[in-house]
C-alpha atoms as a PDB file:
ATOM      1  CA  UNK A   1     -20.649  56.684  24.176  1.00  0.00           C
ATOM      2  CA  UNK A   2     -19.601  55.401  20.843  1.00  0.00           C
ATOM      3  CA  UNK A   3     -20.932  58.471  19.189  1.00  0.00           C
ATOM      4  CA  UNK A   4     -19.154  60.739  21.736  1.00  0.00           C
ATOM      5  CA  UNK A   5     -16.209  58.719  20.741  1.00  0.00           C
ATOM      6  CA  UNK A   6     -16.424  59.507  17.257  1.00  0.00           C
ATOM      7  CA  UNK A   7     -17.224  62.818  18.050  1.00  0.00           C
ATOM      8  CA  UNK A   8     -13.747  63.288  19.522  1.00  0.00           C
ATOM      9  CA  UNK A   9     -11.716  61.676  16.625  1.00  0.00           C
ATOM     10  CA  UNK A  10     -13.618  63.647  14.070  1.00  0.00           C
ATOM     11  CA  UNK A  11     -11.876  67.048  16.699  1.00  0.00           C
ATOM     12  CA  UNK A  12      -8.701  65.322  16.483  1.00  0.00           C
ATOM     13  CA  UNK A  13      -8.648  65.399  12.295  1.00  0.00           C
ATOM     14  CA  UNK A  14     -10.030  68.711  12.579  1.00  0.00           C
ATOM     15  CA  UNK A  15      -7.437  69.542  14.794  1.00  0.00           C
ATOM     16  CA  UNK A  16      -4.705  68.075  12.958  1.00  0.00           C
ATOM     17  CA  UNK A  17      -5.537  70.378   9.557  1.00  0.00           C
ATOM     18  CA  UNK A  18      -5.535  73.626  12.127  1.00  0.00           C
ATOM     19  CA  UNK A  19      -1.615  74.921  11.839  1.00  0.00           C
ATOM     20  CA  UNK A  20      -2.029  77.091  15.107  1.00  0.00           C
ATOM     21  CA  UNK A  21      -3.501  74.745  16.795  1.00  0.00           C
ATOM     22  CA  UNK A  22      -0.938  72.007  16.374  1.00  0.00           C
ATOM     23  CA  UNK A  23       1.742  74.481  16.820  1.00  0.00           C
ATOM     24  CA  UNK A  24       0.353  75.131  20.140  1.00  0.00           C
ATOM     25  CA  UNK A  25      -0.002  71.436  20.880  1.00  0.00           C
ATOM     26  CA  UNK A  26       3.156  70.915  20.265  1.00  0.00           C
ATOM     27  CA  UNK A  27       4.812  73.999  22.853  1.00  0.00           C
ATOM     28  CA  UNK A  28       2.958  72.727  25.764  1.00  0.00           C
ATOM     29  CA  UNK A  29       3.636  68.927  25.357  1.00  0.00           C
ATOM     30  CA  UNK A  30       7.046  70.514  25.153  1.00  0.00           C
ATOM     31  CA  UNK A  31       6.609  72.439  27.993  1.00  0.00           C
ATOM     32  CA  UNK A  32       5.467  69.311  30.107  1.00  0.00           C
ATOM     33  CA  UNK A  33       7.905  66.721  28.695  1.00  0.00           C
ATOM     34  CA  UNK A  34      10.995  69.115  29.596  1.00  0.00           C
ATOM     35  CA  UNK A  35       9.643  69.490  33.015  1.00  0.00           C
ATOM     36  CA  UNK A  36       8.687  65.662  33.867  1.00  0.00           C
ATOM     37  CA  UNK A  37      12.382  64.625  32.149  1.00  0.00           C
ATOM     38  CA  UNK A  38      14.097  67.637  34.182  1.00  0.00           C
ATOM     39  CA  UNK A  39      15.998  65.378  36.413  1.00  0.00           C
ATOM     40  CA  UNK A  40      17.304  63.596  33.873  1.00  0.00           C
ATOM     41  CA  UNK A  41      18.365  66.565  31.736  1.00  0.00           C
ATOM     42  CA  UNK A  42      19.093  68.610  33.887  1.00  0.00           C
ATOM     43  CA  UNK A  43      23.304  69.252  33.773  1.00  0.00           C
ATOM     44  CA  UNK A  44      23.164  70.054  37.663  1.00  0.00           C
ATOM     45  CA  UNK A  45      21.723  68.504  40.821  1.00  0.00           C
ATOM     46  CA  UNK A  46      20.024  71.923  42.177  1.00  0.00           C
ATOM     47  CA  UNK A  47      20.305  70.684  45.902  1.00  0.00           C
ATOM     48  CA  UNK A  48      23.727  69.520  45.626  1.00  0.00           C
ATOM     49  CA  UNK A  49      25.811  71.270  48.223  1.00  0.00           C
ATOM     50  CA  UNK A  50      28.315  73.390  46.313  1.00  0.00           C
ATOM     51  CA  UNK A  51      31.311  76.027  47.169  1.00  0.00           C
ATOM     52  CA  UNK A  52      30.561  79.178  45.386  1.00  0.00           C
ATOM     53  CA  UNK A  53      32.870  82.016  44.943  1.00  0.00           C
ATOM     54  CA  UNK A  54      32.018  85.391  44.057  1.00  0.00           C
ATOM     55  CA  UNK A  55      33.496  84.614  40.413  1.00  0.00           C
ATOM     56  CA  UNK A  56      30.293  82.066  39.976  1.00  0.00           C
ATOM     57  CA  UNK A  57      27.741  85.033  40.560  1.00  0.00           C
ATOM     58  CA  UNK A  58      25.691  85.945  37.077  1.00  0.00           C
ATOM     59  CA  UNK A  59      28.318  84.446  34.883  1.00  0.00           C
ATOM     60  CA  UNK A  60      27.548  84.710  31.203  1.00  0.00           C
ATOM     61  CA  UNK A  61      26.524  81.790  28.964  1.00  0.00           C
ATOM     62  CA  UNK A  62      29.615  79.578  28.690  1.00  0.00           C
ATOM     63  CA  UNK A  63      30.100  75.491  28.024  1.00  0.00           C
ATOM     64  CA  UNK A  64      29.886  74.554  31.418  1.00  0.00           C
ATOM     65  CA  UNK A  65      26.770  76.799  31.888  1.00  0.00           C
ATOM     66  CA  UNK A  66      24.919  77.059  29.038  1.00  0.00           C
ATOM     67  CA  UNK A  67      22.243  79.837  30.026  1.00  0.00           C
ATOM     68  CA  UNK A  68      24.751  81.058  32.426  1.00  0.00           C
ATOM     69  CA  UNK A  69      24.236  81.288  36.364  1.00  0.00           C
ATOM     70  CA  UNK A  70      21.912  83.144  39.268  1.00  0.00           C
ATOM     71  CA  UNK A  71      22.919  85.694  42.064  1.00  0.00           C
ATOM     72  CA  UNK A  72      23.845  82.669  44.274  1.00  0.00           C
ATOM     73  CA  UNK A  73      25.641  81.036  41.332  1.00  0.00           C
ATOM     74  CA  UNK A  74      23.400  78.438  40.129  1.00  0.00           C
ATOM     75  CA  UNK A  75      23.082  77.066  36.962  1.00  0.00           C
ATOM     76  CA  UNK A  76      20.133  79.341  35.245  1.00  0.00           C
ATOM     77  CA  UNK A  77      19.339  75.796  32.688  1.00  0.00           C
ATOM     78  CA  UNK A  78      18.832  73.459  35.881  1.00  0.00           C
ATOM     79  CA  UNK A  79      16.806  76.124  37.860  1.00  0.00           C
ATOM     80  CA  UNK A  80      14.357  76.743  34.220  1.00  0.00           C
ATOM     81  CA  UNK A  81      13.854  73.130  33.794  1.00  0.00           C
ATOM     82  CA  UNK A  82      12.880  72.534  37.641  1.00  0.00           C
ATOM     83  CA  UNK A  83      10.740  75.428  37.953  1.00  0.00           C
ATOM     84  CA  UNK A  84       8.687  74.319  34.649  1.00  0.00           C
ATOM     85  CA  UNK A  85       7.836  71.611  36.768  1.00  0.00           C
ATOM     86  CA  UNK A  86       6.322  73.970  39.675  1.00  0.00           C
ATOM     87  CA  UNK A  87       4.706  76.956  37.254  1.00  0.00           C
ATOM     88  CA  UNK A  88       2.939  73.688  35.080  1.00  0.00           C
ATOM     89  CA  UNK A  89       1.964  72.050  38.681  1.00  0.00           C
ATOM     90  CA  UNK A  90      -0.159  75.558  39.365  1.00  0.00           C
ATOM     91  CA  UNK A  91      -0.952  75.796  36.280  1.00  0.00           C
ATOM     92  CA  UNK A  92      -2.905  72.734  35.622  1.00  0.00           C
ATOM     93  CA  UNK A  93      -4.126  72.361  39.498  1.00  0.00           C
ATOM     94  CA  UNK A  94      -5.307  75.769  39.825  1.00  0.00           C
ATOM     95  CA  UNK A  95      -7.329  75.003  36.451  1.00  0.00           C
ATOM     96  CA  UNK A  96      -8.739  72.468  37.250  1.00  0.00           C
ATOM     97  CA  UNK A  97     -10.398  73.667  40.587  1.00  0.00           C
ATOM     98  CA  UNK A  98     -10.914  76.560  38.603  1.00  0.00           C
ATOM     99  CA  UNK A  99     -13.228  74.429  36.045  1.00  0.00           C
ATOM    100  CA  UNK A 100     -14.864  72.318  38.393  1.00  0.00           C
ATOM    101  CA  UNK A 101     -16.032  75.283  40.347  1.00  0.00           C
ATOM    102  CA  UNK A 102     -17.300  77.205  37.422  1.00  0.00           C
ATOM    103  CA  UNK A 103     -18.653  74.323  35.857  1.00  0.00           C
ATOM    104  CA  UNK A 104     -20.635  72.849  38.022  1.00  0.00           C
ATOM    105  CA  UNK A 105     -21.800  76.258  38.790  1.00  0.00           C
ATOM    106  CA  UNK A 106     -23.119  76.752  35.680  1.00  0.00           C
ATOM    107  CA  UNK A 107     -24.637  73.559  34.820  1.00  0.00           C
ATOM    108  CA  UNK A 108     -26.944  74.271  38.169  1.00  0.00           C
ATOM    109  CA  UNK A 109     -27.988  77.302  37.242  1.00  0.00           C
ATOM    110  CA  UNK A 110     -28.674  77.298  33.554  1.00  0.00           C
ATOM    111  CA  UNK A 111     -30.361  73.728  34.436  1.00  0.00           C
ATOM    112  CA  UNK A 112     -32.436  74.891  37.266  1.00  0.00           C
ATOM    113  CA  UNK A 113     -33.271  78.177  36.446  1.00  0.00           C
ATOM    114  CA  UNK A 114     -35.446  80.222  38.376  1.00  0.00           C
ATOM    115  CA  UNK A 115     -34.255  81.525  41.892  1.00  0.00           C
ATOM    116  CA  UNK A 116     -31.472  79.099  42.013  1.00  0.00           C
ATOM    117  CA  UNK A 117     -30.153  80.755  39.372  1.00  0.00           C
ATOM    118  CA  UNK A 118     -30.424  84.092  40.142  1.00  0.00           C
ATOM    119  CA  UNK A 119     -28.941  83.550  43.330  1.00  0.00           C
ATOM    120  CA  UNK A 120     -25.889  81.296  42.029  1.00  0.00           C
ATOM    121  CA  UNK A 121     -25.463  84.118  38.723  1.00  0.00           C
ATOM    122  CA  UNK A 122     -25.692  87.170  41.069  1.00  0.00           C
ATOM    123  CA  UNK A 123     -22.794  86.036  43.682  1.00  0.00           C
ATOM    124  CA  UNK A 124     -20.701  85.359  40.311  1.00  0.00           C
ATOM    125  CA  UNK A 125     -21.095  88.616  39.040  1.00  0.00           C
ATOM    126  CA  UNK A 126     -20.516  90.229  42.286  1.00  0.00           C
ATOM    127  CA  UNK A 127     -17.136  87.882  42.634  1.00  0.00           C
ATOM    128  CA  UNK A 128     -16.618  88.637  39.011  1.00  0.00           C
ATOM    129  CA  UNK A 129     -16.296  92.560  39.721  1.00  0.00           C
ATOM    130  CA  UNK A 130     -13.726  92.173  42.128  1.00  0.00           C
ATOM    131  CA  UNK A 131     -10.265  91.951  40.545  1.00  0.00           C
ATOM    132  CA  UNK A 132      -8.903  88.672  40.922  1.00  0.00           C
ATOM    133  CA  UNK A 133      -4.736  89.468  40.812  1.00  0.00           C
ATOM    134  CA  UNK A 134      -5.018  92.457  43.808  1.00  0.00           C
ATOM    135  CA  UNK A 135      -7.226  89.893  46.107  1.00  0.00           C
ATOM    136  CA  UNK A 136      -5.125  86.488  45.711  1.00  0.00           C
ATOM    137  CA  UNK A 137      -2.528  88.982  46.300  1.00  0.00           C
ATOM    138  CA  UNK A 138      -3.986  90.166  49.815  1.00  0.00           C
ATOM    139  CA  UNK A 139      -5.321  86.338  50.543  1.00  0.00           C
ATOM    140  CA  UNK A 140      -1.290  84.991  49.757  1.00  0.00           C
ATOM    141  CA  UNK A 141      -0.589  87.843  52.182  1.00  0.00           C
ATOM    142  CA  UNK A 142      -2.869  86.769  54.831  1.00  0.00           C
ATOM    143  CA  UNK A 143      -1.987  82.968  54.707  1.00  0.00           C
ATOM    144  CA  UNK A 144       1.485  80.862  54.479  1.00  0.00           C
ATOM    145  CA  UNK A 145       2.583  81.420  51.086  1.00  0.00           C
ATOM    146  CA  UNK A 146       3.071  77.707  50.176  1.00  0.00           C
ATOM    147  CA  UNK A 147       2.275  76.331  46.778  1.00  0.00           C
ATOM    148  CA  UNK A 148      -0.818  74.398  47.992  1.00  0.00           C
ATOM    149  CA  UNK A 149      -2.212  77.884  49.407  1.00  0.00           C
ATOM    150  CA  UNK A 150      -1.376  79.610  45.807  1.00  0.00           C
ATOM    151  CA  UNK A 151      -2.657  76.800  43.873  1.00  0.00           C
ATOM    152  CA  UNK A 152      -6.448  77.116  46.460  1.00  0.00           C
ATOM    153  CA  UNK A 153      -6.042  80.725  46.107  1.00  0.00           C
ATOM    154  CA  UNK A 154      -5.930  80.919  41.901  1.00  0.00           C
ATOM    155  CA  UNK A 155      -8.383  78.133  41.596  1.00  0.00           C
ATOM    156  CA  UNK A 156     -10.964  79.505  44.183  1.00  0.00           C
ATOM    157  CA  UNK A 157     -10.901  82.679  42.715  1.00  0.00           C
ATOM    158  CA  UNK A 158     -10.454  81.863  38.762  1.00  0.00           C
ATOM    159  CA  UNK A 159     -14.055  80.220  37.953  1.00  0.00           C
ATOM    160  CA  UNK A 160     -16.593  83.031  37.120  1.00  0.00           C
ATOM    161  CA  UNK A 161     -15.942  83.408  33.895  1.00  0.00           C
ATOM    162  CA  UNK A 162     -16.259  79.658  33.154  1.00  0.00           C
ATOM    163  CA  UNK A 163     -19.525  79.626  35.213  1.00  0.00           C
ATOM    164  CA  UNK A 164     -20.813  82.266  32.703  1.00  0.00           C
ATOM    165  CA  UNK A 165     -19.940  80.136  29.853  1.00  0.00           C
ATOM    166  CA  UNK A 166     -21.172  77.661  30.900  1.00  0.00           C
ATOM    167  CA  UNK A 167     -24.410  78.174  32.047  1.00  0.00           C
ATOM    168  CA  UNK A 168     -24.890  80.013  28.385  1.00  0.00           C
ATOM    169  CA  UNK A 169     -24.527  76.891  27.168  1.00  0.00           C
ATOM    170  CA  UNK A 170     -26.392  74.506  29.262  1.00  0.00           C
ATOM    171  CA  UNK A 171     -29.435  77.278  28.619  1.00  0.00           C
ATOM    172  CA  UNK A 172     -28.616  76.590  24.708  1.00  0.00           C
ATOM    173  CA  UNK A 173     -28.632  73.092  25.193  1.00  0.00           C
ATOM    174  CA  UNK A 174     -31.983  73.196  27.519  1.00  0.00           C
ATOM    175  CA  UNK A 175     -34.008  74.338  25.009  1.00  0.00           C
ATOM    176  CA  UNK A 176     -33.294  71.698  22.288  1.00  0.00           C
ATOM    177  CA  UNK A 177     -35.922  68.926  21.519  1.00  0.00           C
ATOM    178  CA  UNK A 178     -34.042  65.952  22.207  1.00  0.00           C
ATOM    179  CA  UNK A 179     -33.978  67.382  25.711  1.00  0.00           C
ATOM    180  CA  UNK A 180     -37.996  67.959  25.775  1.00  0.00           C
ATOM    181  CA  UNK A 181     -38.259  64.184  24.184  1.00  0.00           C
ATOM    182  CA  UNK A 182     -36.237  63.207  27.349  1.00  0.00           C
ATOM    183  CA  UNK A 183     -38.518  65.058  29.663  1.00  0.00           C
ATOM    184  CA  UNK A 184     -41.543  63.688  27.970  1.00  0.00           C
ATOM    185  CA  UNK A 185     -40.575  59.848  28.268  1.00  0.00           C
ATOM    186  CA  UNK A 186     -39.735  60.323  32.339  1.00  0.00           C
ATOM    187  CA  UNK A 187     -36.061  61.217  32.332  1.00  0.00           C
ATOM    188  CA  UNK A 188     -35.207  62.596  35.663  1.00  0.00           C
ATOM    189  CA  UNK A 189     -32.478  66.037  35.755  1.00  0.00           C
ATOM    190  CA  UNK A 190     -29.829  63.681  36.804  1.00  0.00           C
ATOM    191  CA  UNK A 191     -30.022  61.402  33.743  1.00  0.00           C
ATOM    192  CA  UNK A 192     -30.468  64.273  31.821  1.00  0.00           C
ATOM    193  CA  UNK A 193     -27.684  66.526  33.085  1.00  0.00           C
ATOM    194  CA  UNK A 194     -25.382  63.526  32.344  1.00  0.00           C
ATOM    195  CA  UNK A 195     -26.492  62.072  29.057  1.00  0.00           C
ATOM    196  CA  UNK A 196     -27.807  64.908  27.356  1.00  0.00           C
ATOM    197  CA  UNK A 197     -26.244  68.203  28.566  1.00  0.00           C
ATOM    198  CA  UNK A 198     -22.714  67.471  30.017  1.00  0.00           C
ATOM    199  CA  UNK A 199     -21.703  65.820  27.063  1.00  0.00           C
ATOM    200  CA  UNK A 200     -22.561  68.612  24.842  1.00  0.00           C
ATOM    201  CA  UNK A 201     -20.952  70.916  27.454  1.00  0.00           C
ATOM    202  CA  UNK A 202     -17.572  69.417  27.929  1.00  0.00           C
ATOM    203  CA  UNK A 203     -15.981  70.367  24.862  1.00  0.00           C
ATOM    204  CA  UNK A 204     -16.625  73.968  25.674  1.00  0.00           C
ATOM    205  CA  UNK A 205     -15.225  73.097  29.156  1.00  0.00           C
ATOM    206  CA  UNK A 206     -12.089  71.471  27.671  1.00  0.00           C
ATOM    207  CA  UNK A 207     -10.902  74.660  26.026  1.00  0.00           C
ATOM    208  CA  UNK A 208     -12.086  77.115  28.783  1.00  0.00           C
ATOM    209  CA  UNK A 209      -9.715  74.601  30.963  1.00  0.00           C
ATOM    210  CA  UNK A 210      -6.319  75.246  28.726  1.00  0.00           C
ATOM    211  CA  UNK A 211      -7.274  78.924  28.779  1.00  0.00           C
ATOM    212  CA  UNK A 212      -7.292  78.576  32.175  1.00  0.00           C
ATOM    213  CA  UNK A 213      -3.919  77.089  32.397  1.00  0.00           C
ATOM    214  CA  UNK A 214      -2.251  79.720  31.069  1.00  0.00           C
ATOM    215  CA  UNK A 215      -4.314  82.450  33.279  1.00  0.00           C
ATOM    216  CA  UNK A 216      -3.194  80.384  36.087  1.00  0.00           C
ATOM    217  CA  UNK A 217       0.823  80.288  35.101  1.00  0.00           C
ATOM    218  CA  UNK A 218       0.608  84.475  34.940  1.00  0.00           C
ATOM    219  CA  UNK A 219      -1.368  84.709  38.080  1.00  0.00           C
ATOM    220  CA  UNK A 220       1.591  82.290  40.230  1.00  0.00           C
ATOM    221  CA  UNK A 221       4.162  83.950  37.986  1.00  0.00           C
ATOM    222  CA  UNK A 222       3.106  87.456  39.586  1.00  0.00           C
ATOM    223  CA  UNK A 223       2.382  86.298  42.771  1.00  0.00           C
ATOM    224  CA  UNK A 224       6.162  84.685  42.809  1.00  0.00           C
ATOM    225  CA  UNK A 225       7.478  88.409  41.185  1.00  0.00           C
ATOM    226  CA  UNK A 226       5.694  89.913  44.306  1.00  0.00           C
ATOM    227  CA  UNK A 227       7.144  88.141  46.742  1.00  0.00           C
ATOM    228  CA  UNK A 228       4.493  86.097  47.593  1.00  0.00           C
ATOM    229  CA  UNK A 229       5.888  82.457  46.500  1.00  0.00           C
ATOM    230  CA  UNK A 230       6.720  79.278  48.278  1.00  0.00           C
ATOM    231  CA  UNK A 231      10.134  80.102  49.228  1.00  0.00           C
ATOM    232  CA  UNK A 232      10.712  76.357  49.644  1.00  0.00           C
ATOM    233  CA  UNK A 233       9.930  76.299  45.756  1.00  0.00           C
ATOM    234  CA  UNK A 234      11.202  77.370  42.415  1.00  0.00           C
ATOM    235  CA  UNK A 235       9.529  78.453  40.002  1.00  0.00           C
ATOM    236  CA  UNK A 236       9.622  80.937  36.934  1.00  0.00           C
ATOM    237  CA  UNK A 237       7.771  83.590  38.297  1.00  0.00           C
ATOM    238  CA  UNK A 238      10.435  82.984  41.503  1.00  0.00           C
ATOM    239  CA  UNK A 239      12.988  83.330  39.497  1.00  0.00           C
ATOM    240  CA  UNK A 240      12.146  86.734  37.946  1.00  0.00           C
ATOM    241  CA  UNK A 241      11.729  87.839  41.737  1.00  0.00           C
ATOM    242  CA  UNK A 242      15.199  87.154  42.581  1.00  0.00           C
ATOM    243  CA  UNK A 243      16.988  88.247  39.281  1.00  0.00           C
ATOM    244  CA  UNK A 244      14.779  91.179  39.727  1.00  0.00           C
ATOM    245  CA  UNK A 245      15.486  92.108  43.121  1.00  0.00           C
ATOM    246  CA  UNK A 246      18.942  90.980  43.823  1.00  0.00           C
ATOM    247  CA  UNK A 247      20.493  93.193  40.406  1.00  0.00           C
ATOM    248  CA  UNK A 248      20.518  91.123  37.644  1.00  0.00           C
ATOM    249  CA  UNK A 249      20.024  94.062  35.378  1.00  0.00           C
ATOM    250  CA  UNK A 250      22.786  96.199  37.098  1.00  0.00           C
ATOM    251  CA  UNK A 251      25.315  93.421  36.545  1.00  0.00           C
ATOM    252  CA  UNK A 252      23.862  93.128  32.860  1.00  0.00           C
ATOM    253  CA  UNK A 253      22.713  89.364  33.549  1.00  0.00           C
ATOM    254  CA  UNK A 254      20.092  89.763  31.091  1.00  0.00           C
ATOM    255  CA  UNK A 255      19.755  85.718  30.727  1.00  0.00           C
ATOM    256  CA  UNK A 256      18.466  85.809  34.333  1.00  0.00           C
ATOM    257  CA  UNK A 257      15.146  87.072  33.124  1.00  0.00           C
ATOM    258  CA  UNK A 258      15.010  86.310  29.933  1.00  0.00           C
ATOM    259  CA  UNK A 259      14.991  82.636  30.099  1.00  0.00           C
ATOM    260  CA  UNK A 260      12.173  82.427  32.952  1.00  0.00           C
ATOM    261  CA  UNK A 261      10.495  84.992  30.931  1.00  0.00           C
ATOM    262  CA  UNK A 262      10.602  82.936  27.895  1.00  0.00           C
ATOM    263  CA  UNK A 263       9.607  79.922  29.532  1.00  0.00           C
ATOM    264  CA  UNK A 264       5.987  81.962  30.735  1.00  0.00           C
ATOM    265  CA  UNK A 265       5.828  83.199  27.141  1.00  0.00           C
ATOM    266  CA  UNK A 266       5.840  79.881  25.466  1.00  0.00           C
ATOM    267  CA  UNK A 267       3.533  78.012  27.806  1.00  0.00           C
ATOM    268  CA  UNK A 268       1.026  80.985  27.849  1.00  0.00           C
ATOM    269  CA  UNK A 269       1.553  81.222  24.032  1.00  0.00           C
ATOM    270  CA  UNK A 270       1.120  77.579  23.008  1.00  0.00           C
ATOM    271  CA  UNK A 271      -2.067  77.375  25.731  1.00  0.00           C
ATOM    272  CA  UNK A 272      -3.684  80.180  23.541  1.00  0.00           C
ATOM    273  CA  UNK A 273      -2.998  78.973  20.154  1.00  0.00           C
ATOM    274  CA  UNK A 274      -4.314  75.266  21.683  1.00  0.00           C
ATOM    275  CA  UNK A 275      -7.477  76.456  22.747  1.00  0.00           C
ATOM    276  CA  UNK A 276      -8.196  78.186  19.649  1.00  0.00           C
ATOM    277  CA  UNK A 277      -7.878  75.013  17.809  1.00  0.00           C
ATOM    278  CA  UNK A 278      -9.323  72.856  20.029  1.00  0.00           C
ATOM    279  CA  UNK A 279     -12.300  75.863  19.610  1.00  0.00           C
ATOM    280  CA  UNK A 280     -12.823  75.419  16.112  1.00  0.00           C
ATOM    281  CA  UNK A 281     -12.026  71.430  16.157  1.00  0.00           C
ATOM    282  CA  UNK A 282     -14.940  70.669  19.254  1.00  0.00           C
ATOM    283  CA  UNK A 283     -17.142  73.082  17.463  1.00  0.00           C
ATOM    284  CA  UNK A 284     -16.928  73.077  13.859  1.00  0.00           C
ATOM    285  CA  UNK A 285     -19.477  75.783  12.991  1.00  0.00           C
ATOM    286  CA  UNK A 286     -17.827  78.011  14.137  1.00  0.00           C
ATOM    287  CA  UNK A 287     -16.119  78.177  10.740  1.00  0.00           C
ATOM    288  CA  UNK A 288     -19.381  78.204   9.000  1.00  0.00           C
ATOM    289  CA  UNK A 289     -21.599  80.795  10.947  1.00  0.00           C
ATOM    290  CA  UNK A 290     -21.492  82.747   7.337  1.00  0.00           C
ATOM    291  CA  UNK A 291     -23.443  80.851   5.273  1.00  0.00           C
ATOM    292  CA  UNK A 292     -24.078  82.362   1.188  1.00  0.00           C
ATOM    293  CA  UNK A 293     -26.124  81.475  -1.785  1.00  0.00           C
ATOM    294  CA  UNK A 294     -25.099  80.400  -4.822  1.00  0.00           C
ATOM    295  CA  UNK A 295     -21.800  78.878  -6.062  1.00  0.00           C
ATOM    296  CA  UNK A 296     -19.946  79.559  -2.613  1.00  0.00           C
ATOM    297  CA  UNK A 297     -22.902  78.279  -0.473  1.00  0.00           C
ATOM    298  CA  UNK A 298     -21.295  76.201   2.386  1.00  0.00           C
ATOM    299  CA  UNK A 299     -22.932  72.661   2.473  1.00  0.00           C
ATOM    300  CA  UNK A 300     -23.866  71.760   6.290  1.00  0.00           C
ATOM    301  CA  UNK A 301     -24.219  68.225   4.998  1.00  0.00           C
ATOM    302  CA  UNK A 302     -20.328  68.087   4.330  1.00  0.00           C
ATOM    303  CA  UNK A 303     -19.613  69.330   7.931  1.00  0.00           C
ATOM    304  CA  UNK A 304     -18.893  66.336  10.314  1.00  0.00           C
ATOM    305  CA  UNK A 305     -21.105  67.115  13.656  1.00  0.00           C
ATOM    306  CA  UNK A 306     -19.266  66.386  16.311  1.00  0.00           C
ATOM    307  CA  UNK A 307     -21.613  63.330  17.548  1.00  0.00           C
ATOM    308  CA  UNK A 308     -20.422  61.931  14.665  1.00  0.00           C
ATOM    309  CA  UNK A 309     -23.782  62.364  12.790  1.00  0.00           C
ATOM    310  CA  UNK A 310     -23.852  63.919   9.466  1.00  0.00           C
ATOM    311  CA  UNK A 311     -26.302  66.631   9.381  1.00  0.00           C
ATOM    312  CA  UNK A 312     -28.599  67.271   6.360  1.00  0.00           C
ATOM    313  CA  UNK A 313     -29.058  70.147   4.361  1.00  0.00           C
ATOM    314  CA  UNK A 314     -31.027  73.334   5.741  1.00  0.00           C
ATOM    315  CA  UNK A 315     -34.527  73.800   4.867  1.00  0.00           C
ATOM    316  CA  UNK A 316     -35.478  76.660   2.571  1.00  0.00           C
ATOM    317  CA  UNK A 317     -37.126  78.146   5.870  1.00  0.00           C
ATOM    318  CA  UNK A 318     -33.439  78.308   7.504  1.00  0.00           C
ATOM    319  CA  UNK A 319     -31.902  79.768   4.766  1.00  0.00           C
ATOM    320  CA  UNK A 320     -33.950  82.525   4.408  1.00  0.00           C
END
């Protein structure tokens, strides 16, 4: 445990000197700060009972509404900071059903092997061949379209490609000798799955999952755009659907889908730059997979292994 725990402050530092990485550290802690402090910043209470008059449809940007107001004359600011909070809540749900589906899918089989995992690979590659947008879109169809139905329906169908990664590296991390040592001293597959493999798996499981995230936002956002939301809810795919449908762009109320829009963007954005840092930072040799002689010959003993053990330098045998 201690090592593991070193392992994960040497990914922070290693994070910290990756400039995309931070940057997209930094736009989803946004993200989720401006949606768990959106009642409190929020200028309007969005299920206050109001009067509206025709005047307060798709107003422009003005003090009293800064990103201007909706078809039925809300405030477009209160309605983007309340549906962050629904889009995130899919995001991060559907995720993680998504990762603990795939994952322990493909621990089992690149553990077990043999006909167990032939059976559990072949029914992901037959669910990975069917598209995953056009069937959550006929399963939304068939159910109530609530939130907890999208958030099942994204999750259940969003973990083959994580059980492929997965189980490529649990078949990596098989083979290695600490694992045979293990074997050879009476270590049972449970012990071994937890002590030896998971660990070595996670970090690969903790990027797949923000990957995931944003894969998740797109898939609820398009859902929503469809038609096929929680109409109890808002979010920012749910707002595109109305601006869409009810003529924002024939009234020129072009802040009525740009800000959800934007708000999909950045979260999707600062997801993908995170898991590229968090990548390279759980898995330093990455960066180092092109290895040279002479003066700009890459040291492996300067590279901080992630257990927090300091490798050595390769033997003449490896570097040939």
């Amino acid at each position: 445990m201690e090592n593991m725990a070193g392992g994960y402050r040497g990914a922070w530092k290693r994070l910290r000197h990756h400039p995309m990485g931070m940057i997209g550290l930094v736009m989803l802690v946004s993200a989720v700060t401006v949606a768990i402090l959106a009642p409190w910043i929020s200028p309007y209470d969005p299920d206050a009972v109001r009067r509206v008059s025709i005047m307060d449809i798709y107003q422009p940007p003005s003090p009293e509404h800064w990103l201007g107001t909706d078809d039925a004359g809300g405030d477009v600011l209160t309605n983007f900071l309340y549906g962050a909070r629904v889009s995130l809540t899919v995001g991060f749900f559907a995720s993680f059903i998504s990762v603990a589906i795939g994952g322990t899918i493909g621990l089992s089989a690149g553990f077990l092997g043999g006909r167990t995992e032939t059976i559990l690979m072949r029914f992901t590659d037959v669910m990975l061949v069917i598209p995953d947008l056009p069937l959550a879109v006929v399963l939304v169809a068939l159910t109530k379209p609530s939130l907890t139905n999208i958030i099942l329906v994204i999750g259940l169908l969003g973990w083959t490609g994580t059980a492929r990664l997965v189980r490529s590296q649990t078949l990596s991390v098989k083979q290695r000798k600490f694992v045979t040592r293990a074997r050879a001293v009476g270590a049972g597959s449970g012990y071994i799955i937890r002590r030896h493999i998971f660990p070595l798996v996670l970090p690969l499981m903790v990027v797949n999952t923000i990957l995931v995230i944003s894969l998740a936002i797109l898939n609820e956002s398009t859902l929503s755009f469809l038609g096929l939301g929680d109409p109890a809810t808002l979010s920012w795919g749910q707002m595109l659907n109305y601006a869409f449908t009810r003529g924002a762009m024939s009234a020129g109320a072009w802040w009525a889908l740009v800000v959800p829009g934007f708000g999909i963007v950045w979260v999707v954005l600062g997801c993908t730059l995170l898991g590229q840092g968090l990548e390279q930072a759980l898995n330093p040799r990455l960066t180092t997979h092109h290895l040279s002689v002479g003066r700009g010959m890459i040291a492996l003993r300067d590279i901080e292994a992630p257990g927090g053990v300091t490798p050595g330098p390769p033997s003449p045998a490896a570097a040939d």
